[in-house]
C-alpha atoms as a PDB file:
ATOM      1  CA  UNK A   1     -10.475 -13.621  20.169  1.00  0.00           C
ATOM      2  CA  UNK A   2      -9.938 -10.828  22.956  1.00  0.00           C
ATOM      3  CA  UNK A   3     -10.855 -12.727  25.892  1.00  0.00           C
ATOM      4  CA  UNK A   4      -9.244 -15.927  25.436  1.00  0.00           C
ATOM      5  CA  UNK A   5      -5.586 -17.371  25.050  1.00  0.00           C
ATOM      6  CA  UNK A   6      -6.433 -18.101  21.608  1.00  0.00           C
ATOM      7  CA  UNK A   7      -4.802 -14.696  20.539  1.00  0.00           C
ATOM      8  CA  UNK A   8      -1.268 -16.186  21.500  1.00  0.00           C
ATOM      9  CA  UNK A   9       0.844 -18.681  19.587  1.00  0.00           C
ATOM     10  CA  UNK A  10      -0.276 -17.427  15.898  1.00  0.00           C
ATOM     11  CA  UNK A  11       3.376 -17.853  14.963  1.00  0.00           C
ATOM     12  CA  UNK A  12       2.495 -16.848  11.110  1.00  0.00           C
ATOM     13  CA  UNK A  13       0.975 -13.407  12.505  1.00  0.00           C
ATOM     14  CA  UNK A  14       3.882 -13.082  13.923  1.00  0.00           C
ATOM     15  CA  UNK A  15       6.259 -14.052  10.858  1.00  0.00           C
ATOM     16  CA  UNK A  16       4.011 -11.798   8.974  1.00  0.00           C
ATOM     17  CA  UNK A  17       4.256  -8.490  11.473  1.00  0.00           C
ATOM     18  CA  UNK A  18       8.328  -9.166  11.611  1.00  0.00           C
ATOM     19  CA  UNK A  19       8.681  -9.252   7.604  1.00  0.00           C
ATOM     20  CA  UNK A  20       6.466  -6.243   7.639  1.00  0.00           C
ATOM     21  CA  UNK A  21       7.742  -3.921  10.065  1.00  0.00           C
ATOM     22  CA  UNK A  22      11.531  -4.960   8.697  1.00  0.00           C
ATOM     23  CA  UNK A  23      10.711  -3.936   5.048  1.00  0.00           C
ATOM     24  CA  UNK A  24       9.062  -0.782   6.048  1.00  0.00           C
ATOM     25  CA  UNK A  25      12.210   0.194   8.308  1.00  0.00           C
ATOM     26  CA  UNK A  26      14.872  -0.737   5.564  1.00  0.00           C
ATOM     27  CA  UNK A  27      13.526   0.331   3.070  1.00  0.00           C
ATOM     28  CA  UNK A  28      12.531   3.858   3.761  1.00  0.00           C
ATOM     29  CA  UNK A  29      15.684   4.438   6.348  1.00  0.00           C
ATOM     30  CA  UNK A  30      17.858   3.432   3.395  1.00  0.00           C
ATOM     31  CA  UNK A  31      19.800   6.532   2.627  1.00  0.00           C
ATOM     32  CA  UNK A  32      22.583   6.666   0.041  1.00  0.00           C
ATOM     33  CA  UNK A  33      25.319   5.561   2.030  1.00  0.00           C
ATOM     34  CA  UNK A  34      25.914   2.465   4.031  1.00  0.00           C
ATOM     35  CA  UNK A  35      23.546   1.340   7.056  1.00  0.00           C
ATOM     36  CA  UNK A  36      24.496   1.767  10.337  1.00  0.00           C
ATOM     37  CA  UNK A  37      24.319  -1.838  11.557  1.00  0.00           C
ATOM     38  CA  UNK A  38      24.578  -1.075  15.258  1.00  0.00           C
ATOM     39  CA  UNK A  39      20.995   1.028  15.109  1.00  0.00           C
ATOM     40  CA  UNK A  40      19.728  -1.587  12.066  1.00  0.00           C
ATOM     41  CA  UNK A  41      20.386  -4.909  15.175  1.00  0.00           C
ATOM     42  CA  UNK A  42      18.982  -2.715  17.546  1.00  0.00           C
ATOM     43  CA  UNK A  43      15.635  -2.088  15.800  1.00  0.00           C
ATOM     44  CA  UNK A  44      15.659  -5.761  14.257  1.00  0.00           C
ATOM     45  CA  UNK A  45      15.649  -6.889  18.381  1.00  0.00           C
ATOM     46  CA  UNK A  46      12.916  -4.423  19.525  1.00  0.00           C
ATOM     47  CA  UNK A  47      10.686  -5.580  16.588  1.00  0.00           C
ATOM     48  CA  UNK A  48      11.261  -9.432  16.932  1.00  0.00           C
ATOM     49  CA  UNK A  49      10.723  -9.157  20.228  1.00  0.00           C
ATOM     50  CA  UNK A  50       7.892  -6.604  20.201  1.00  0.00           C
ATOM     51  CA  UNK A  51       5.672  -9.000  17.947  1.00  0.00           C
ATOM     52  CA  UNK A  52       7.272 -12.199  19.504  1.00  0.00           C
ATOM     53  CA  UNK A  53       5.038 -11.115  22.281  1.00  0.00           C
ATOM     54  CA  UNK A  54       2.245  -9.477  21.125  1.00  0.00           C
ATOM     55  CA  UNK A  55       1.022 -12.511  18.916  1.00  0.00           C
ATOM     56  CA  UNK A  56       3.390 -14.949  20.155  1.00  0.00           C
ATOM     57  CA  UNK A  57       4.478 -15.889  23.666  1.00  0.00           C
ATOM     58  CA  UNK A  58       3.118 -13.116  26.950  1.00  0.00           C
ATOM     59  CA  UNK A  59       6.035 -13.733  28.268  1.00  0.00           C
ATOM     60  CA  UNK A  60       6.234 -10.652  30.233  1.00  0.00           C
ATOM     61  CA  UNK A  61       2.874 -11.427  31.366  1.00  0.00           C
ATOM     62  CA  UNK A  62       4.125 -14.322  32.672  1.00  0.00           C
ATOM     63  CA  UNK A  63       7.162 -12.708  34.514  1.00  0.00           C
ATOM     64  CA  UNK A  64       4.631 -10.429  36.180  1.00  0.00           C
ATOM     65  CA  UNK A  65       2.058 -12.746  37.449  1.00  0.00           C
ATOM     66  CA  UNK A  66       5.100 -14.907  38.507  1.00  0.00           C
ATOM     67  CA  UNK A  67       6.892 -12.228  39.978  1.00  0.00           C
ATOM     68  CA  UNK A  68       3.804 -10.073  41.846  1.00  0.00           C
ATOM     69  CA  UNK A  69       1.389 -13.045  42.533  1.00  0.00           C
ATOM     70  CA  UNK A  70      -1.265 -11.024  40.387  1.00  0.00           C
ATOM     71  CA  UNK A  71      -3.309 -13.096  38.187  1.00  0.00           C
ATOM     72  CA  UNK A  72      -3.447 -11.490  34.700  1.00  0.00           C
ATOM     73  CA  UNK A  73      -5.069 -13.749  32.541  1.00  0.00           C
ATOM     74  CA  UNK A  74      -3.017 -13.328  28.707  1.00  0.00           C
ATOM     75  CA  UNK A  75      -5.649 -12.563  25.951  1.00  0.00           C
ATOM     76  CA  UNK A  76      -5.714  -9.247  23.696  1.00  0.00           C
ATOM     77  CA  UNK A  77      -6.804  -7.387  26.227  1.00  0.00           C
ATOM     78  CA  UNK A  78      -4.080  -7.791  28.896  1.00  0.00           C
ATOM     79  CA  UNK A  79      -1.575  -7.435  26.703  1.00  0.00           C
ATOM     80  CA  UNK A  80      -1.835  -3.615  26.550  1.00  0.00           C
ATOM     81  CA  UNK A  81      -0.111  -3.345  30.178  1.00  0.00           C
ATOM     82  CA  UNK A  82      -0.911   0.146  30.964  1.00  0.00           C
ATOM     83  CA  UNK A  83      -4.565  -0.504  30.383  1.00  0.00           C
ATOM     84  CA  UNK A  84      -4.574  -3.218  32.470  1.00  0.00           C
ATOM     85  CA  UNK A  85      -2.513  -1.576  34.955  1.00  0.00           C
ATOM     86  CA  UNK A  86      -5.197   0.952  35.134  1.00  0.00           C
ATOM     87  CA  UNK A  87      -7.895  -1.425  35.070  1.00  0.00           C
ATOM     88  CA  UNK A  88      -5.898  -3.283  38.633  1.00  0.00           C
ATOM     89  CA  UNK A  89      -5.721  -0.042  40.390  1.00  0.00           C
ATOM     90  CA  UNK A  90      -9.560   0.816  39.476  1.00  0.00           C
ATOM     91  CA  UNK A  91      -8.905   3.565  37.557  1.00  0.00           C
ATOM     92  CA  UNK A  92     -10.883   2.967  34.356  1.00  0.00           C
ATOM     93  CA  UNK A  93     -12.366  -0.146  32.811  1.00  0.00           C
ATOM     94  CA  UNK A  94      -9.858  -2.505  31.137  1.00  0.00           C
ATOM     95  CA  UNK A  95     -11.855  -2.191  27.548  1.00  0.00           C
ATOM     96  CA  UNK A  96     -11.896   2.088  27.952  1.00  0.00           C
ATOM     97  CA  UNK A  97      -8.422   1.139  28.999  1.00  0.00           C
ATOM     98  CA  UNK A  98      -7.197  -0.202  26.030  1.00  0.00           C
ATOM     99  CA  UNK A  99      -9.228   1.838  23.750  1.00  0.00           C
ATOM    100  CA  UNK A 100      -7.820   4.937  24.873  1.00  0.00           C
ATOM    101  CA  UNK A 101      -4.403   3.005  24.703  1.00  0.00           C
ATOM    102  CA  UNK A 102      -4.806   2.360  21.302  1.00  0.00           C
ATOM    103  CA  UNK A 103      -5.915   5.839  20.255  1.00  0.00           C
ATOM    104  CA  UNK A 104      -3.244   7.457  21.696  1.00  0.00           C
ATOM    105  CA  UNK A 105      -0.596   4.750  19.924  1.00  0.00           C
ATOM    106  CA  UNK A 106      -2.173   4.608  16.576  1.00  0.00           C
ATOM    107  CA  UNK A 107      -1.831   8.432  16.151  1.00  0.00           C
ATOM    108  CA  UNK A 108       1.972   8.767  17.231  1.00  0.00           C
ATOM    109  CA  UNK A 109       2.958   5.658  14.934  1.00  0.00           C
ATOM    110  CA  UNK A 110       0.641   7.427  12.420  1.00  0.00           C
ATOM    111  CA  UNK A 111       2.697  10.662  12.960  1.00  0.00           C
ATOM    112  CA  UNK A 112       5.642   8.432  13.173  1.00  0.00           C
ATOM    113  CA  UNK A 113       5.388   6.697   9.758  1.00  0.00           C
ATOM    114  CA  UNK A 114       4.886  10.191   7.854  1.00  0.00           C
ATOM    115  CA  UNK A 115       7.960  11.407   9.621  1.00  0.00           C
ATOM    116  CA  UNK A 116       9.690   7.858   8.372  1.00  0.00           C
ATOM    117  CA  UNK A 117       8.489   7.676   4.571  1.00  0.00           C
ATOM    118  CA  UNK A 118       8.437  11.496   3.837  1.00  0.00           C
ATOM    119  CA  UNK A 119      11.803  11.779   4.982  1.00  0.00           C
ATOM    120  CA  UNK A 120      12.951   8.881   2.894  1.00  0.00           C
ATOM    121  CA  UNK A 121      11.226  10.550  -0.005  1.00  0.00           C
ATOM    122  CA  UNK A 122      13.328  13.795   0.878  1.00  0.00           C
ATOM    123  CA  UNK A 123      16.114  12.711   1.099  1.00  0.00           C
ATOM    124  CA  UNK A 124      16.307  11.468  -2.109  1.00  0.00           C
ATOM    125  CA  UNK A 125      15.361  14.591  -3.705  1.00  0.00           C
ATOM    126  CA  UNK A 126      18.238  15.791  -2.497  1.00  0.00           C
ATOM    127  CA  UNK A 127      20.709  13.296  -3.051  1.00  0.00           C
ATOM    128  CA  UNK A 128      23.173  16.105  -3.122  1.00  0.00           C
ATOM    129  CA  UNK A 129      23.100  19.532  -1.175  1.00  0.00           C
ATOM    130  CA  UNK A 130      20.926  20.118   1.782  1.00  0.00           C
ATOM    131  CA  UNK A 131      17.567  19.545   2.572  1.00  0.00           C
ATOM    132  CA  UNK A 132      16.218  22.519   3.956  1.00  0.00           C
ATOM    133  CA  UNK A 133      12.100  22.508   3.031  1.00  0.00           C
ATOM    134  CA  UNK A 134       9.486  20.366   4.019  1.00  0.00           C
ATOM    135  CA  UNK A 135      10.186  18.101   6.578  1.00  0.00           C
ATOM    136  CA  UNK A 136      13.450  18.911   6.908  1.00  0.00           C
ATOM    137  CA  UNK A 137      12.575  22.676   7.104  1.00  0.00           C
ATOM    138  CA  UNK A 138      11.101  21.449  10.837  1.00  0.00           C
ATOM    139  CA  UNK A 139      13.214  19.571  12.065  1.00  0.00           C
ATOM    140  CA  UNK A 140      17.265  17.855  10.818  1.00  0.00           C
ATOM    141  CA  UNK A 141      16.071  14.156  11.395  1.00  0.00           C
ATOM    142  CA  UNK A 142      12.354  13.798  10.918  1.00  0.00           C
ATOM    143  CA  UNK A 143      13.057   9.556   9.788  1.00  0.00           C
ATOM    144  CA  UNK A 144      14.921   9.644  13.556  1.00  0.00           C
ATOM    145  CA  UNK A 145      12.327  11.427  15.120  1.00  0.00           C
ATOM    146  CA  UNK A 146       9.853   9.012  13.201  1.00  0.00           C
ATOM    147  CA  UNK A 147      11.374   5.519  13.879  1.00  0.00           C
ATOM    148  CA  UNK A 148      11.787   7.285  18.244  1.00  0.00           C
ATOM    149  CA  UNK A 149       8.027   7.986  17.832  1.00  0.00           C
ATOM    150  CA  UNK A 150       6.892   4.509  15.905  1.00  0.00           C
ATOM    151  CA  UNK A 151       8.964   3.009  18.873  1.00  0.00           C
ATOM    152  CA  UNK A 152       6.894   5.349  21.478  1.00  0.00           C
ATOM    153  CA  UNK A 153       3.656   4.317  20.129  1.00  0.00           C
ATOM    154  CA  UNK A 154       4.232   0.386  20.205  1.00  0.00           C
ATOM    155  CA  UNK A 155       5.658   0.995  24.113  1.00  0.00           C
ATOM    156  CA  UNK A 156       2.734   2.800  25.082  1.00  0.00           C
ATOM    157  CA  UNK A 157       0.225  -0.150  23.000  1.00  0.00           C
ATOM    158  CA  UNK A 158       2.109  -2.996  24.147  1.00  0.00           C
ATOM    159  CA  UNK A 159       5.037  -2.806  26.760  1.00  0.00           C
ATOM    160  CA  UNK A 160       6.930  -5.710  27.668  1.00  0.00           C
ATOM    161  CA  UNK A 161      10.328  -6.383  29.551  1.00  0.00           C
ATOM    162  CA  UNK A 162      12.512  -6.302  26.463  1.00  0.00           C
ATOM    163  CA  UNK A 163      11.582  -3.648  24.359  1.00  0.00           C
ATOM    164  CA  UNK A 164      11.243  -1.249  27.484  1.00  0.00           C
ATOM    165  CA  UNK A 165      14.671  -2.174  28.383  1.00  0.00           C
ATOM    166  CA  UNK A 166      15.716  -1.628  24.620  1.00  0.00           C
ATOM    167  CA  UNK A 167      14.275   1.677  24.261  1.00  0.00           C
ATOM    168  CA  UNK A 168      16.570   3.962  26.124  1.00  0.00           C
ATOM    169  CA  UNK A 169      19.181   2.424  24.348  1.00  0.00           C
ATOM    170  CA  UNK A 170      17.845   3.102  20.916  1.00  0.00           C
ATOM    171  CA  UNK A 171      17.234   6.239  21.992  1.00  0.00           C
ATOM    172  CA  UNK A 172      20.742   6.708  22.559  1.00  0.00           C
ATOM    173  CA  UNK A 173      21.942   5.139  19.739  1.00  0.00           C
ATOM    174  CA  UNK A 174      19.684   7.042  17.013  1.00  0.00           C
ATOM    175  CA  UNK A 175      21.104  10.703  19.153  1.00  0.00           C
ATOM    176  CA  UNK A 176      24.778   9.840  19.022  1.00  0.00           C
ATOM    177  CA  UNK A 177      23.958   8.515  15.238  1.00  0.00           C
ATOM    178  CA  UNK A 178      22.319  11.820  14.091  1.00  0.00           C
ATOM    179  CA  UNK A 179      25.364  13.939  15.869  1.00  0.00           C
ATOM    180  CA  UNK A 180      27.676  11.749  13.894  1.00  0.00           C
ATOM    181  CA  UNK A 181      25.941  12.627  10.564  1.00  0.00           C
ATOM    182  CA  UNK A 182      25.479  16.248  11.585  1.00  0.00           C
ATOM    183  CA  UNK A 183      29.053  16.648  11.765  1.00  0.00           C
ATOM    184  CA  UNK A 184      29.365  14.511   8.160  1.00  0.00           C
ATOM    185  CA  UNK A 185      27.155  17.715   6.471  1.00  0.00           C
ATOM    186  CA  UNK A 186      29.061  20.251   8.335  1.00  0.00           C
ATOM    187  CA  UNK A 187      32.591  19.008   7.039  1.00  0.00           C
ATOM    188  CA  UNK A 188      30.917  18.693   3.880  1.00  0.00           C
ATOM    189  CA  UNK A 189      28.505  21.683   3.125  1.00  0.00           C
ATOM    190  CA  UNK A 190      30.076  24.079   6.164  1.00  0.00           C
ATOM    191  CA  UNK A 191      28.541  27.319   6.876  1.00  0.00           C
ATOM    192  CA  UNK A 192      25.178  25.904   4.831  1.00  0.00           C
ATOM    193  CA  UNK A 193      24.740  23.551   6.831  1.00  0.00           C
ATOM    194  CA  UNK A 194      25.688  25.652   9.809  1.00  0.00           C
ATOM    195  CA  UNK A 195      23.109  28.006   9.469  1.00  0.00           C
ATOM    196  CA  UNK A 196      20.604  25.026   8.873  1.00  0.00           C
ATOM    197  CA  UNK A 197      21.652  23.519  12.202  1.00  0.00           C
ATOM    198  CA  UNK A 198      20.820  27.232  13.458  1.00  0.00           C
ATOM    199  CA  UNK A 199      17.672  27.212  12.164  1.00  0.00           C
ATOM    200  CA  UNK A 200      16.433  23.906  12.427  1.00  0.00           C
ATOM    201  CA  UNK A 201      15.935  21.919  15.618  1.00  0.00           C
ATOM    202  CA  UNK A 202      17.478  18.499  16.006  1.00  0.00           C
ATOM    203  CA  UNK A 203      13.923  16.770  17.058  1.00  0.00           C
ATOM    204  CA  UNK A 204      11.584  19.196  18.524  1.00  0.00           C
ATOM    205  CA  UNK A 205       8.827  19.082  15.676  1.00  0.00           C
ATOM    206  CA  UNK A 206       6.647  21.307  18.298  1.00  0.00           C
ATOM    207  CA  UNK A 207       9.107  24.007  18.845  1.00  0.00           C
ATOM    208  CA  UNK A 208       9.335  24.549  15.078  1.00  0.00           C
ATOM    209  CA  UNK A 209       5.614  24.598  14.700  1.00  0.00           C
ATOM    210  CA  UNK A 210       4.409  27.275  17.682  1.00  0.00           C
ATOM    211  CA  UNK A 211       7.425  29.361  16.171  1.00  0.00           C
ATOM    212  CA  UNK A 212       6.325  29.310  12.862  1.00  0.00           C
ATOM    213  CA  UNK A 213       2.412  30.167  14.205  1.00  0.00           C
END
């Protein structure tokens, strides 16, 4: 399946991964209050046109052997750009490539979708007052910081055109979304919250963690 064009055009797989990926992101982003549909579209593009690709149409494949005159053939292996981007310049065999590529992906959306689900579970623990322990007791948006680091992991396994063009702008969005609901709690809960913000960086899981060690 790897090495041939056969891994293209399975519209169901495709279908599938869509339904899939959309369940997992509404249902454990849903907070109690209303979705923000600005950062809900957003997401709903990147993943449509993440798996549109990746099972569907190479499209940015095609753009690149159009644009560059170098002749990428599209299978499973090509697909995973940087690999084969290393594999061009001679750095490192396409198949070490890829599975290095996929190691380094499958642990960040790993990390990713614990930020995602135990957040959700948090925050409905505390559907009133402030979350201040667990997750939240490392950083003020772990489902953010999960969804930026799903989104990470799937760039770095499978960049195309559109998501990479996308994923600033998520970025963005998701940043100006948490300062929005940061100043939400501090109108709400005031100097609790204040001293939370104090304590607690935004997304830096890593500064949290050495300080705590």
């Amino acid at each position: 399946m790897f090495h041939d064009s056969s891994w293209y055009g399975n519209w169901g797989v495709v279908i599938a991964s869509i339904i899939l990926a959309t369940f997992i992101y509404t249902v454990f982003l849903a907070k109690p209050k209303r979705i923000n549909w600005a950062s809900y579209g957003l997401t709903e593009a990147f993943i449509i046109s993440l798996f549109t690709e990746m099972f569907g149409i190479p499209l940015t494949i095609y753009i690149i052997t159009s644009l560059f005159k170098i002749d990428i053939p599209a299978n499973g292996l090509t697909g995973h750009l940087l690999a084969t981007a290393m594999a061009y310049m001679g750095l490192i065999d396409l198949e070490v490539g890829v599975a290095i590529v996929m190691a380094m992906s499958i642990i960040i959306i790993g990390i990713g979708l614990l930020l995602l689900i135990g957040g959700w579970y948090q925050v409905y623990q505390y559907r009133e007052g402030v979350a201040t322990t667990g997750l939240y007791g490392l950083v003020r948006h772990p489902q953010y910081l999960g969804i930026i680091m799903i989104m990470t992991g799937f760039i770095i396994q499978w960049p195309t055109i559109p998501t990479l063009i996308m994923y600033p702008i998520l970025l963005y969005v998701y940043h100006r979304q948490a300062i929005k609901e940061e100043r939400y709690m501090v109108s709400k809960y005031g100097e609790i919250y204040r001293r939370y913000m104090m304590n607690t960086p935004r997304y830096n899981l890593l500064k949290k963690l050495f300080r705590l060690s």
